[in-house]
Each structure stands twice: as C-alpha cells, then as structure tokens.
Protein backbone atom coordinates (compact mmCIF):
# COMPACT_ATOMS: atom_id res chain seq x y z
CA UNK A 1 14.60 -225.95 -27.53
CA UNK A 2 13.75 -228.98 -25.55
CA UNK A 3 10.48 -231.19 -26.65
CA UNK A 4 8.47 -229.98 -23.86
CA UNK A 5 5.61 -227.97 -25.21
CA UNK A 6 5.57 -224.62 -23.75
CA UNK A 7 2.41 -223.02 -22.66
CA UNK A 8 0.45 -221.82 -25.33
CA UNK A 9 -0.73 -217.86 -25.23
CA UNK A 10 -2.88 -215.83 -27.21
CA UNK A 11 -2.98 -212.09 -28.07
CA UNK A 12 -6.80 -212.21 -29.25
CA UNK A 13 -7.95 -210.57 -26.45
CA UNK A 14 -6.89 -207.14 -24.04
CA UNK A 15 -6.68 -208.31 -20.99
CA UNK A 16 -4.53 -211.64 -21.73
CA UNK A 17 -2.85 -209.69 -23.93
CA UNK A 18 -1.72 -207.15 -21.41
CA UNK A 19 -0.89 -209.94 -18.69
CA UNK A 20 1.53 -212.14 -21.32
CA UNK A 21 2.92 -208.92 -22.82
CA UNK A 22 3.45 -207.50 -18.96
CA UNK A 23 5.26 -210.72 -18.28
CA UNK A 24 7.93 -210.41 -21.63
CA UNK A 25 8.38 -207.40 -20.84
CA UNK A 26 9.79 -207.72 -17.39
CA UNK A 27 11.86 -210.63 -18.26
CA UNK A 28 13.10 -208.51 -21.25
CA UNK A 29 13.79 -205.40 -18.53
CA UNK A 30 12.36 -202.69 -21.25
CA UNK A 31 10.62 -200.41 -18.81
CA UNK A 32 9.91 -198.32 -22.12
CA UNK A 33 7.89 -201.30 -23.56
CA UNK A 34 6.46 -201.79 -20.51
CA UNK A 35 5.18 -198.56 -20.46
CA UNK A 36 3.81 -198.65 -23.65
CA UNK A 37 2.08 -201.93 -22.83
CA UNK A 38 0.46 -199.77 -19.93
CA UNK A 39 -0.62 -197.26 -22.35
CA UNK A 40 -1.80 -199.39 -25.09
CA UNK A 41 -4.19 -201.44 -22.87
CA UNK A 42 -7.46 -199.04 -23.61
CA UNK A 43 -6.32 -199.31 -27.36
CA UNK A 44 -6.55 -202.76 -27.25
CA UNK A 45 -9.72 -203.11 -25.32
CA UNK A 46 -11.53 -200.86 -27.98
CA UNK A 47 -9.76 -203.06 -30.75
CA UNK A 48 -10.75 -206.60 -29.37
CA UNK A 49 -14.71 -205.10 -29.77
CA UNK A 50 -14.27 -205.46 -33.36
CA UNK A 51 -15.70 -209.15 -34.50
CA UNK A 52 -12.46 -209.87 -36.28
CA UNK A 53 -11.23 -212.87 -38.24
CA UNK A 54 -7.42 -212.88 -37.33
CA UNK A 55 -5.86 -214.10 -33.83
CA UNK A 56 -2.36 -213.82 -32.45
CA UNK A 57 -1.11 -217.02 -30.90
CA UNK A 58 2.55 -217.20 -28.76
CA UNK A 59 3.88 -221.05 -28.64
CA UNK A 60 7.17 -223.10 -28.52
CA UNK A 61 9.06 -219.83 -29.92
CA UNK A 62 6.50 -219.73 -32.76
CA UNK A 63 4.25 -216.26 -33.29
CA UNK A 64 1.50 -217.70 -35.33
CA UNK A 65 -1.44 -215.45 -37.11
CA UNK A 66 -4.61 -217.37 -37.86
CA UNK A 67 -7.52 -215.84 -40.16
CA UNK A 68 -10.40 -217.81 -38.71
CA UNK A 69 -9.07 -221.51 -38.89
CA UNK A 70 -6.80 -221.02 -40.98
CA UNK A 71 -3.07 -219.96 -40.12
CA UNK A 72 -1.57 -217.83 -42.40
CA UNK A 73 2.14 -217.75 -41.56
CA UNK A 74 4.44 -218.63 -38.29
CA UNK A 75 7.35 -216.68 -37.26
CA UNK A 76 9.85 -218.34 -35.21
CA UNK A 77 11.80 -215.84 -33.22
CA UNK A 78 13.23 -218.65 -31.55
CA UNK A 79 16.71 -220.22 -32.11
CA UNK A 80 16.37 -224.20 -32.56
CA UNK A 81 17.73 -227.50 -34.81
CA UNK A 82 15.97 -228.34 -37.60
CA UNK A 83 16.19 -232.58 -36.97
CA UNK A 84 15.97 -232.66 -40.68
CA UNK A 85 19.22 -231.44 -41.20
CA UNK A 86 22.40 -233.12 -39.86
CA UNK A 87 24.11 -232.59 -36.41
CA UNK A 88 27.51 -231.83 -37.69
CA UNK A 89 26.04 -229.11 -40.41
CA UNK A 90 26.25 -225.75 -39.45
CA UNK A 91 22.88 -224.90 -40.73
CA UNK A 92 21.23 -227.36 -38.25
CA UNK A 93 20.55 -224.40 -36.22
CA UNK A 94 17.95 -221.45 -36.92
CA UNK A 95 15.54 -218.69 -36.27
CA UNK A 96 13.90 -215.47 -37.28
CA UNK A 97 12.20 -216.22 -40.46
CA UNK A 98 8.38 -216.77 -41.65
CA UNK A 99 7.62 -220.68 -41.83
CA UNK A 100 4.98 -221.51 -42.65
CA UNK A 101 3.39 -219.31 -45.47
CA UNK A 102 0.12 -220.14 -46.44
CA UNK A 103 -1.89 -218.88 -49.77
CA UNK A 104 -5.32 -217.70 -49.34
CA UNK A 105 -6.91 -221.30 -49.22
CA UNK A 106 -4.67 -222.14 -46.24
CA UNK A 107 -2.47 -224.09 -48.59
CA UNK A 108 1.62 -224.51 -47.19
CA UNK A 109 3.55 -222.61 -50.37
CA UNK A 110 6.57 -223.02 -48.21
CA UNK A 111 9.97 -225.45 -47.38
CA UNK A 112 11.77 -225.44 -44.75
CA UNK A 113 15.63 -226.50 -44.72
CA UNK A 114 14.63 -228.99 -47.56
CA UNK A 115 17.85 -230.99 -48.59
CA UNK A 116 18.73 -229.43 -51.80
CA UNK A 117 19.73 -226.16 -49.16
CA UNK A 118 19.23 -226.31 -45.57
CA UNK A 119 19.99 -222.98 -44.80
CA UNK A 120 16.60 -222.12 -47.04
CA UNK A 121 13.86 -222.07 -44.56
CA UNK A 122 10.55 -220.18 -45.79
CA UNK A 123 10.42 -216.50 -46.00
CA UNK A 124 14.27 -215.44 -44.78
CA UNK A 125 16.45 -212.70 -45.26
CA UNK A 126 20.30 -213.28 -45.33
CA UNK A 127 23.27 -212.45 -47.25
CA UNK A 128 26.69 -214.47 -48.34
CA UNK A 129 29.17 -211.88 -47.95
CA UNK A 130 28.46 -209.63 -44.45
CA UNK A 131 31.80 -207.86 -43.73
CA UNK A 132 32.74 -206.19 -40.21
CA UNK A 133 34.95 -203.53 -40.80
CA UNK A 134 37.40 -202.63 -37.72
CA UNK A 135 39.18 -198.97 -36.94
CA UNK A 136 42.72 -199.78 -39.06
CA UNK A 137 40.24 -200.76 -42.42
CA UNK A 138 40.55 -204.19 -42.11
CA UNK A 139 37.96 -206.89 -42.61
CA UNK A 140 36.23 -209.63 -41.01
CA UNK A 141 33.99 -212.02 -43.58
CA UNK A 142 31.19 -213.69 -42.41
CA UNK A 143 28.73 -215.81 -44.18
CA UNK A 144 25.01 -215.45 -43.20
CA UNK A 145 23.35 -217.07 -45.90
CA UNK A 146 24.85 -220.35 -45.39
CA UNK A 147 25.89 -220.11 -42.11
CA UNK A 148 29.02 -221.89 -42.43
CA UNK A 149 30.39 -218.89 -40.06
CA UNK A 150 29.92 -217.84 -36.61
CA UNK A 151 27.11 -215.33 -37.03
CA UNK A 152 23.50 -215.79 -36.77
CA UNK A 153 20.22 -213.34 -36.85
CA UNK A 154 18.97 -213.47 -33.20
CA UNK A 155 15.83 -212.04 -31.37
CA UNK A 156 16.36 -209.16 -29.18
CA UNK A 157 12.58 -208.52 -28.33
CA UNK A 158 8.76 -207.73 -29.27
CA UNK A 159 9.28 -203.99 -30.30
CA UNK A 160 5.08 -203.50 -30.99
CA UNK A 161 1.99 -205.76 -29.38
CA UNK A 162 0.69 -208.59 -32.01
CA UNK A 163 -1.99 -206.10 -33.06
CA UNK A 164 -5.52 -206.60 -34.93
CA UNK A 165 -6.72 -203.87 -35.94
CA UNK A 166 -8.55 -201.62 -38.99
CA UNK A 167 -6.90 -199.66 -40.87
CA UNK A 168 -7.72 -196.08 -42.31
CA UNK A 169 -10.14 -197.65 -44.85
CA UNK A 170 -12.28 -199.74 -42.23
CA UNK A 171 -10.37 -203.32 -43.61
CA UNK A 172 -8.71 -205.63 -40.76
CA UNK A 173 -5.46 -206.34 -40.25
CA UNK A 174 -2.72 -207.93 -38.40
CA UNK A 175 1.07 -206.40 -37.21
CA UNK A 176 3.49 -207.76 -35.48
CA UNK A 177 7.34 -205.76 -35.04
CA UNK A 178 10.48 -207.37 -33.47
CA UNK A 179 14.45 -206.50 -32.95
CA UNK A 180 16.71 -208.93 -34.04
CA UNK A 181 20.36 -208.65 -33.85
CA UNK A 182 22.95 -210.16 -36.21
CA UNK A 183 25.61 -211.30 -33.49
CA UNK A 184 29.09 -212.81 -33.96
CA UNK A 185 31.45 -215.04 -32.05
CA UNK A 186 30.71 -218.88 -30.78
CA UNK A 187 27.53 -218.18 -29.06
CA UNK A 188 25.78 -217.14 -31.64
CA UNK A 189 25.67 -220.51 -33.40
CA UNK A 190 24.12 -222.23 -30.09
CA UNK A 191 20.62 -222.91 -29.54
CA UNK A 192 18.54 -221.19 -26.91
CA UNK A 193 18.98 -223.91 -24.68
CA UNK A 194 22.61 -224.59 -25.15
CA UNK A 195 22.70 -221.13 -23.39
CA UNK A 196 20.61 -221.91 -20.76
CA UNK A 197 18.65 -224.64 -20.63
CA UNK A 198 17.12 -223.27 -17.23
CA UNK A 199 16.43 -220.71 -18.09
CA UNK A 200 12.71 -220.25 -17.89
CA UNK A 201 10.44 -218.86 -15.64
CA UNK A 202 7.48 -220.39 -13.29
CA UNK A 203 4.64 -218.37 -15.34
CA UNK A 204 4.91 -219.21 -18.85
CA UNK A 205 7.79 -220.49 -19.61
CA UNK A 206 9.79 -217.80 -21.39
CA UNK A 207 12.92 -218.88 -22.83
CA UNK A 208 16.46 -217.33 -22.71
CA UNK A 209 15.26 -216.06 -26.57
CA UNK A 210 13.13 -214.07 -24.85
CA UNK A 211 15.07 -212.48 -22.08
CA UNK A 212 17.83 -211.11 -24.01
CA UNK A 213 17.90 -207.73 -23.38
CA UNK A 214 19.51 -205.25 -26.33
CA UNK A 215 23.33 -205.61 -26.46
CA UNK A 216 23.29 -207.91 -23.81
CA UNK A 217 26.56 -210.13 -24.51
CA UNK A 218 25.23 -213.93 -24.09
CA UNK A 219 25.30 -213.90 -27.83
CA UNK A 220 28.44 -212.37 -28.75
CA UNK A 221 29.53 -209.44 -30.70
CA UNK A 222 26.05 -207.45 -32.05
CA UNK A 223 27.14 -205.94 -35.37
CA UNK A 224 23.94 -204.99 -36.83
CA UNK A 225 20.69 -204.16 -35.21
CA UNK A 226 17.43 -205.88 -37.46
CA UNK A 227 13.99 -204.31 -36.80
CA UNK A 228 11.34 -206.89 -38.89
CA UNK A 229 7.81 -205.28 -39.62
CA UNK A 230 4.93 -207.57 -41.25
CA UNK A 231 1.45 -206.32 -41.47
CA UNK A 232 -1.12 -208.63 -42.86
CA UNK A 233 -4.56 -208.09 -44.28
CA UNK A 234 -7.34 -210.09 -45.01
CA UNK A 235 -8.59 -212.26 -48.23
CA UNK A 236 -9.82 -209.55 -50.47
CA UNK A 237 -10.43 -209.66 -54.14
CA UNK A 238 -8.81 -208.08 -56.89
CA UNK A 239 -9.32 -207.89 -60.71
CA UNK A 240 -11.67 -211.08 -59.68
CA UNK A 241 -8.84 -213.19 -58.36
CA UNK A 242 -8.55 -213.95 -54.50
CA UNK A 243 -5.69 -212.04 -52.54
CA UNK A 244 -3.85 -211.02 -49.37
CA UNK A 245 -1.22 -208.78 -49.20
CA UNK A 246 1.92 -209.21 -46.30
CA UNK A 247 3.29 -205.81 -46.18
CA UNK A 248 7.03 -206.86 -44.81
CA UNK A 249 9.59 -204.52 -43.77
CA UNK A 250 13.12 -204.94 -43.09
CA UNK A 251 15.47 -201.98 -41.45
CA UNK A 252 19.26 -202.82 -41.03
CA UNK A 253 21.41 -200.57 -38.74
CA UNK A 254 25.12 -200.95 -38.35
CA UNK A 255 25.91 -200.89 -35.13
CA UNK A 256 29.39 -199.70 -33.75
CA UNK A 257 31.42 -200.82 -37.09
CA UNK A 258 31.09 -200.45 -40.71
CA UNK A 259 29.48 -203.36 -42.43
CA UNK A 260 29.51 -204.09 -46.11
CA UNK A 261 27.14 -206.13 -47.79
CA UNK A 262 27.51 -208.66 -51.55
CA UNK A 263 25.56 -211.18 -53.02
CA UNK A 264 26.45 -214.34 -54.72
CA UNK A 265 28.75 -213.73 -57.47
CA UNK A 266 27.20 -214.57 -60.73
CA UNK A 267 23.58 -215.34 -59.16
CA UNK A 268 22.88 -212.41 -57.19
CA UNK A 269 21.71 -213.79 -54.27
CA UNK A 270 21.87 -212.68 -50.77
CA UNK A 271 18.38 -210.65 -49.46
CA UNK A 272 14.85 -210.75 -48.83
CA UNK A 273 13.92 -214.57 -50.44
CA UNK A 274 10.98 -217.29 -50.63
CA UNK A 275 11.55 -220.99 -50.91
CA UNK A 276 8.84 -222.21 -52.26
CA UNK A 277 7.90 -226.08 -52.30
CA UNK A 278 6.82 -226.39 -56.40
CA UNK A 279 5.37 -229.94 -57.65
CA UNK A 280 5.30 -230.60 -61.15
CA UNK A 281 6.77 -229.90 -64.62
CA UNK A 282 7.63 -225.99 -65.46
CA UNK A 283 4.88 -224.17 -67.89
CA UNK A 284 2.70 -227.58 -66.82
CA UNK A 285 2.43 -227.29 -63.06
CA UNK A 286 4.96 -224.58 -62.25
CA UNK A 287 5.28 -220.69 -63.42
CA UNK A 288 7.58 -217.52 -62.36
CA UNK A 289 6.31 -214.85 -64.06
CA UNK A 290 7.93 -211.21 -63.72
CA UNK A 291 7.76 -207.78 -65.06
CA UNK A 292 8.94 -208.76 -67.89
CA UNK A 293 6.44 -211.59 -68.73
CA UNK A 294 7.16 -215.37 -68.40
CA UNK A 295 10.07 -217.09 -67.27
CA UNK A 296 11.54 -219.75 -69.53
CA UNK A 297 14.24 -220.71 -67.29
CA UNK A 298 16.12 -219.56 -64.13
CA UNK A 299 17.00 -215.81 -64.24
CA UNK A 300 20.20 -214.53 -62.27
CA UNK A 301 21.53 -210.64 -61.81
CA UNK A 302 18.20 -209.55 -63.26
CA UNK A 303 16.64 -206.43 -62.35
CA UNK A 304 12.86 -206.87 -61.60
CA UNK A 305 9.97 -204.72 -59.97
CA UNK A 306 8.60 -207.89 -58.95
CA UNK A 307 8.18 -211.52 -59.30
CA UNK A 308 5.74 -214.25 -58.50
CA UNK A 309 5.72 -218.34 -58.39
CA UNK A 310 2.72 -220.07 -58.96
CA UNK A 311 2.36 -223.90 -58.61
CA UNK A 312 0.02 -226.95 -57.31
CA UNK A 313 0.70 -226.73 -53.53
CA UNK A 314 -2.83 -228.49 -52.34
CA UNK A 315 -5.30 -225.73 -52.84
CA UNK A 316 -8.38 -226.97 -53.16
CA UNK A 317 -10.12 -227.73 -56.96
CA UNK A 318 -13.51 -226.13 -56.77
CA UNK A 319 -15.21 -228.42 -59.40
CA UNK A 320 -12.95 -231.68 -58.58
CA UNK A 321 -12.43 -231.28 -54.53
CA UNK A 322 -9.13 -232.26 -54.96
CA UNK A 323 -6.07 -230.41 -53.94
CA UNK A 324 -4.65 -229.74 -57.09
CA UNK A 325 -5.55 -226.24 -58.07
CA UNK A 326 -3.13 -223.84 -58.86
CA UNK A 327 -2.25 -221.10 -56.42
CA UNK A 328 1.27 -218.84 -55.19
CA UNK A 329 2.68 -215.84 -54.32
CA UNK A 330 4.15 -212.70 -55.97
CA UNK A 331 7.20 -210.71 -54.32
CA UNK A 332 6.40 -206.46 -55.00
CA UNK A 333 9.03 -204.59 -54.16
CA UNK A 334 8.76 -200.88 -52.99
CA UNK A 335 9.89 -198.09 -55.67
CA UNK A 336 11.60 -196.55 -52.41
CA UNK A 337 14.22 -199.99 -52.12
CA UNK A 338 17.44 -199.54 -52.07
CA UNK A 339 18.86 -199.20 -56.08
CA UNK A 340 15.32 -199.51 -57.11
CA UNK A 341 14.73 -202.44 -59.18
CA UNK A 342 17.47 -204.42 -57.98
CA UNK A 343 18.82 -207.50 -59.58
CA UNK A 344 17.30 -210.65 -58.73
CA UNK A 345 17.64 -214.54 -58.74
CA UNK A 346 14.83 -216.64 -60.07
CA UNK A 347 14.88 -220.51 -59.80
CA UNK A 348 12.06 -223.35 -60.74
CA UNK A 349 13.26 -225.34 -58.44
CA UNK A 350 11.87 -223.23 -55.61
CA UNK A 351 13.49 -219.43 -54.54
CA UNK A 352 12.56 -216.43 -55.37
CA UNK A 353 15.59 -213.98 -54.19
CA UNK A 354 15.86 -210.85 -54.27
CA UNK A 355 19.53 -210.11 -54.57
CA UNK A 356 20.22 -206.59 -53.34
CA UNK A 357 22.80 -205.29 -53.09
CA UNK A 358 23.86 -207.92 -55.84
CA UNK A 359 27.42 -208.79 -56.90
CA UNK A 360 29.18 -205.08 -56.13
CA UNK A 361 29.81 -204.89 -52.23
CA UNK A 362 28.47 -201.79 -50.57
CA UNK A 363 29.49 -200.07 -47.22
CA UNK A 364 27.48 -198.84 -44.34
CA UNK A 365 28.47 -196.57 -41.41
CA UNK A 366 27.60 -196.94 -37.46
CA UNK A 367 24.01 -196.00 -37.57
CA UNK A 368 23.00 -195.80 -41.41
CA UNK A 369 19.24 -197.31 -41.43
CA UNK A 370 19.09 -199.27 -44.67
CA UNK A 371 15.00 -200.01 -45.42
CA UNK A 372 13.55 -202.43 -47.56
CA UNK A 373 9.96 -202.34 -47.65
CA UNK A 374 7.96 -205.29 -49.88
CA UNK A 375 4.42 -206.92 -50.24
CA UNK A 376 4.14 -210.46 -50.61
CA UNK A 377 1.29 -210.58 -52.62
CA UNK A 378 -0.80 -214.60 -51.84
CA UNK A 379 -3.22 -215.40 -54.95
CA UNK A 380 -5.28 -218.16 -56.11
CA UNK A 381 -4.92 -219.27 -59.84
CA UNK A 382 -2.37 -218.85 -62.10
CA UNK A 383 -2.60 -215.16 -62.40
CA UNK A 384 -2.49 -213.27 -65.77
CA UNK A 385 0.77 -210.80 -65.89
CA UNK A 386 -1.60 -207.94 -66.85
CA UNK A 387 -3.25 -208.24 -63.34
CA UNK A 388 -0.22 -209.15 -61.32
CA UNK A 389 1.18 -205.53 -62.98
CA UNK A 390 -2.29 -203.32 -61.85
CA UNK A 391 -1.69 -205.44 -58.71
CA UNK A 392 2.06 -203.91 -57.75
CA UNK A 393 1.44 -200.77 -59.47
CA UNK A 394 -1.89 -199.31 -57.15
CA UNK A 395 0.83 -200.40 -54.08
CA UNK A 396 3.19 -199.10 -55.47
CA UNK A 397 1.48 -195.75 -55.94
CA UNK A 398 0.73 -195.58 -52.09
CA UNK A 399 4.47 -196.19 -51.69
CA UNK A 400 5.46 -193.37 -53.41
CA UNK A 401 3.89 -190.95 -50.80
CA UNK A 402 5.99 -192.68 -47.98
C-alpha cells in the first residue's frame, strides 16, 4: 500500500452506506451482494434511527469499529509491509487479522509484529503445518504461521454490510463478515500494490484487495476458502466488573484438494491466538489465569475451556488518574469447537494460542466446513477465576442450543 491516505468512508449511516457498499460491490462483480445491498437498504435506514454508540469506519485497508470515541478494534483486510520488520523477512508482509484490540477503557492490549515474532500481529489465526494434498496422495507443506512459505490469508470480499444493530434482547451491537482465501504460489506473498499499483478507481480509491473477485487467479492457487465473523457488543457489566464480549467466528473450507492441518510440535500452537503487549513482572503486573486456576508459568499442549491475560496496558487508575490500572482479555471457547477443549499454548511473554488441532495432523476433504466459534471476553481489573468461570459458562449455555 502506498503512503497516500485513501479516502476515508463510514458505514454509520444508510444512505452512505448503500453508495460505498454499491461501489465495492461493482468493483468486486458480486451481483448477489449487490442485490442484497439493494435489499438491505430499508433495513438499514430503520437501524441508523436507533441513537447508537458504535460506528463503522472504511480507511487505508483498515475496517475500524468505534464505541463513541473510542475504537475498539481494526481489521485490516488489506495486504501491506509492516516497516517494523525487515525487507528481506518473509513476514514483512500481512493482512487479515484484528489490530488493534482495545479493553473496555479504550486501552491498546495488543502488538503487532513486535520483534520477539513478527509474524504475531494482534488477534490472528494461522497454523505451522497446512498441507495440500494432490490426486496420487502426495503432499505439499506450507507454513502459514510463520510465513516462511509461499502462502498467505487474502481478502476475497465483504460477505455482510458493517452492521449496527440490536439484538433479540434490545442491547446494540456491531457485525462485520468477510471471505478470505488462503492462496499459494509467488503472488500470494506480494503486497496489494506489487499487483497493481494502479489499480484504483476515480471514486474512492478501492484497491486491487478489494476487487478480487472469488477464485480469481491474481493470487495464485486458492486452497482453502476463510469466512471471518466478529460481532461486537457494548460495555456491559457483569458480576460488577466492566465487559464486552467479541463473538468471533472462523469457518475453513477446503477447496478442490484435501488439506491437513498440525500445530507446533511440543507447544501446540497453530490457531485462533492473541499477542498481547504485557508490562511488568508475572503475579506483580502480569496474570494468565485458566480453567484450571492460575498460571505459574507457560503452559503448552494443555487442554483449556478458556483462558485470559490480564496486565497494566494504560487503563486508566480511577483514584490515581494514571494509566496503570490493571485490565485484559479472556479467550472462551465454544463447547461446539472442534475436539472440545483443545490443547492450548500459554506464554507470559504475550500469546495466548489456542492450538487446535494440536500436535496430531488431521485431514479435510473438498468442501468439509470446519467452525470455530469463540468470545473474546475485554474486562477491567484483574478478574477473580470464580467470575471469569460464571462468565464463559452463561455463553457457553447459549452455545449449546446452536
């Protein structure tokens, strides 16, 4: 992406919702979205009479929600270089994943391709060992996680409007759903405008990210199509702590090949994950507690319901003013994931992983949808484990009727 600003857009509002929508969609060629942009329209006007807290933004590749002020995550669908990482690395080069993610204060809990591990960048979802399996049963490895290989997660398209909305119980929230596609071959470890740095229209100044239409071949090989779901609600309270919940969900589909699937060997790793940016001294300024109660140290291949880091990442001190308080974020997992509890990888210095399908490879055929549903849980405090358990279990119990 070049350093010219693109135009920024917002999807608070139905009628300049409709027109930027209208204009992605063309350039995407999806007459069904466009039709359902069409549709929607009403839906949206009715919605936008609601005096809600949350707006959509669209700028520079970056989908940004805001709760008043405050922005509560990014997701960059676009495909750029991180400066801070070196031109010759492999992992200079990235998109589709959450950066930031902000606890309920507006607080960053979040790194992005910090030096310890460029290829960790916010809220992500990759895996070490991806395997392509061809007609005569053999094998081609590819490495996702660190990207030392020639496959990359890519955006396909908006599947769903930005919506804001109320839900069943009359409380706000905010959804956004995309297509990704995990594509293979040389292009896919170019930037957006190594592709085609023209390529942008006289409106708004869509990039080639956002003209790719499904399967198209600019990227290479598609082996897997990605469908990312996050809805978003607002600060609530809970058991007298401050709270929002991101409802994420993440649907892989093989596409014309078999693909397998591993983690790390020995750590687990490889999954939905959270690098957090921790300050401090552990059991001082820096906690992971779990199911099972407080972490002493790092945990690898263990099987958890759910997790959560908690550390001093400038929240604001009520009685001091300073940003010092404690704050974080807990990772619930669905009873309905796959091999429900997988095994997990827990480490002070910052992730949160969870590793499924761990260190056993598993297969997948053309067209098998593999669903992993979680809630990334934001808090203030350092949260007791007694309410972090009521906390997953009365989600979990609306899970179960899925």
């Amino acid at each position: 992406m070049s350093g010219k600003r693109e135009k920024t857009r917002t999807f608070r509002t139905a009628g300049r919702w409709a027109a930027i929508l209208t204009v992605a969609t063309f350039l995407l060629g999806d007459s069904t979205t466009f039709a359902a942009v069409e549709e929607a329209a009403q839906t949206v006007a009715d919605a936008s009479k609601v005096d809600a807290s949350f707006d959509w933004t669209l700028d520079d590749g970056l989908l940004t929600l805001r709760d008043g002020e405050k922005v509560v995550f990014s997701y960059r669908y676009s495909f750029i270089e991180h400066e801070n990482v070196p031109k010759n690395d492999s992992r200079r080069g990235a998109g589709c994943y959450l950066y930031p993610l902000n606890g309920v204060d507006g607080e960053n809990l979040t790194d992005l391709a910090p030096k310890d591990h460029y290829h960790h960048r916010g809220v992500f979802w990759t895996w070490p060992a991806v395997g392509v399996w061809e007609a005569d049963g053999t094998k081609r490895e590819y490495d996702l996680w660190t990207t030392n290989a020639p496959i990359r997660q890519r955006f396909v398209r908006f599947l769903d409007r930005p919506t804001i909305g109320d839900d069943a119980n009359g409380g706000e929230f905010a959804e956004f759903a995309v297509e990704n596609g995990w594509f293979v071959g040389p292009n896919a470890t170019k930037t957006d405008s190594e592709l085609d740095p023209t390529a942008k229209d006289g409106g708004v100044g869509e990039r080639v990210g956002e003209r790719i239409a499904e399967n198209a071949p600019l990227y290479g090989e598609k082996v897997v199509t990605e469908i990312v779901r996050v809805k978003t609600g607002p600060v609530e309270t809970f058991e007298g702590v401050r709270c929002r919940s991101l409802d994420v969900e993440i649907v892989l589909i093989p596409n014309e090949k078999p693909i397998s699937l591993r983690g790390a060997e020995g750590k687990s790793y490889g999954g939905l994950t959270i690098r957090f940016r921790p300050t401090g001294k552990n059991g001082e300024d820096r906690f992971i507690l779990t199911d099972e109660g407080l972490a002493e140290g790092d945990m690898p291949e263990k099987p958890l319901r759910w997790a959560d880091y908690t550390s001093r990442f400038g929240a604001t001190d009520k009685e001091t003013g300073e940003k010092t308080a404690l704050s974080g974020a807990a990772i619930f997992l669905s009873p309905n994931f796959p091999d429900f509890p997988p095994t997990w990888l827990t480490r002070y210095y910052g992730p949160l992983c969870v590793g499924w399908p761990g260190v056993v490879e598993q297969k997948f055929e053309p067209g098998r949808r593999i669903e992993m549903r979680a809630r990334i849980w934001l808090h203030e405090g350092l949260v007791p484990k007694e309410t972090l358990q009521k906390a997953f279990e009365r989600w979990a119990e609306e899970e179960k009727s899925r």
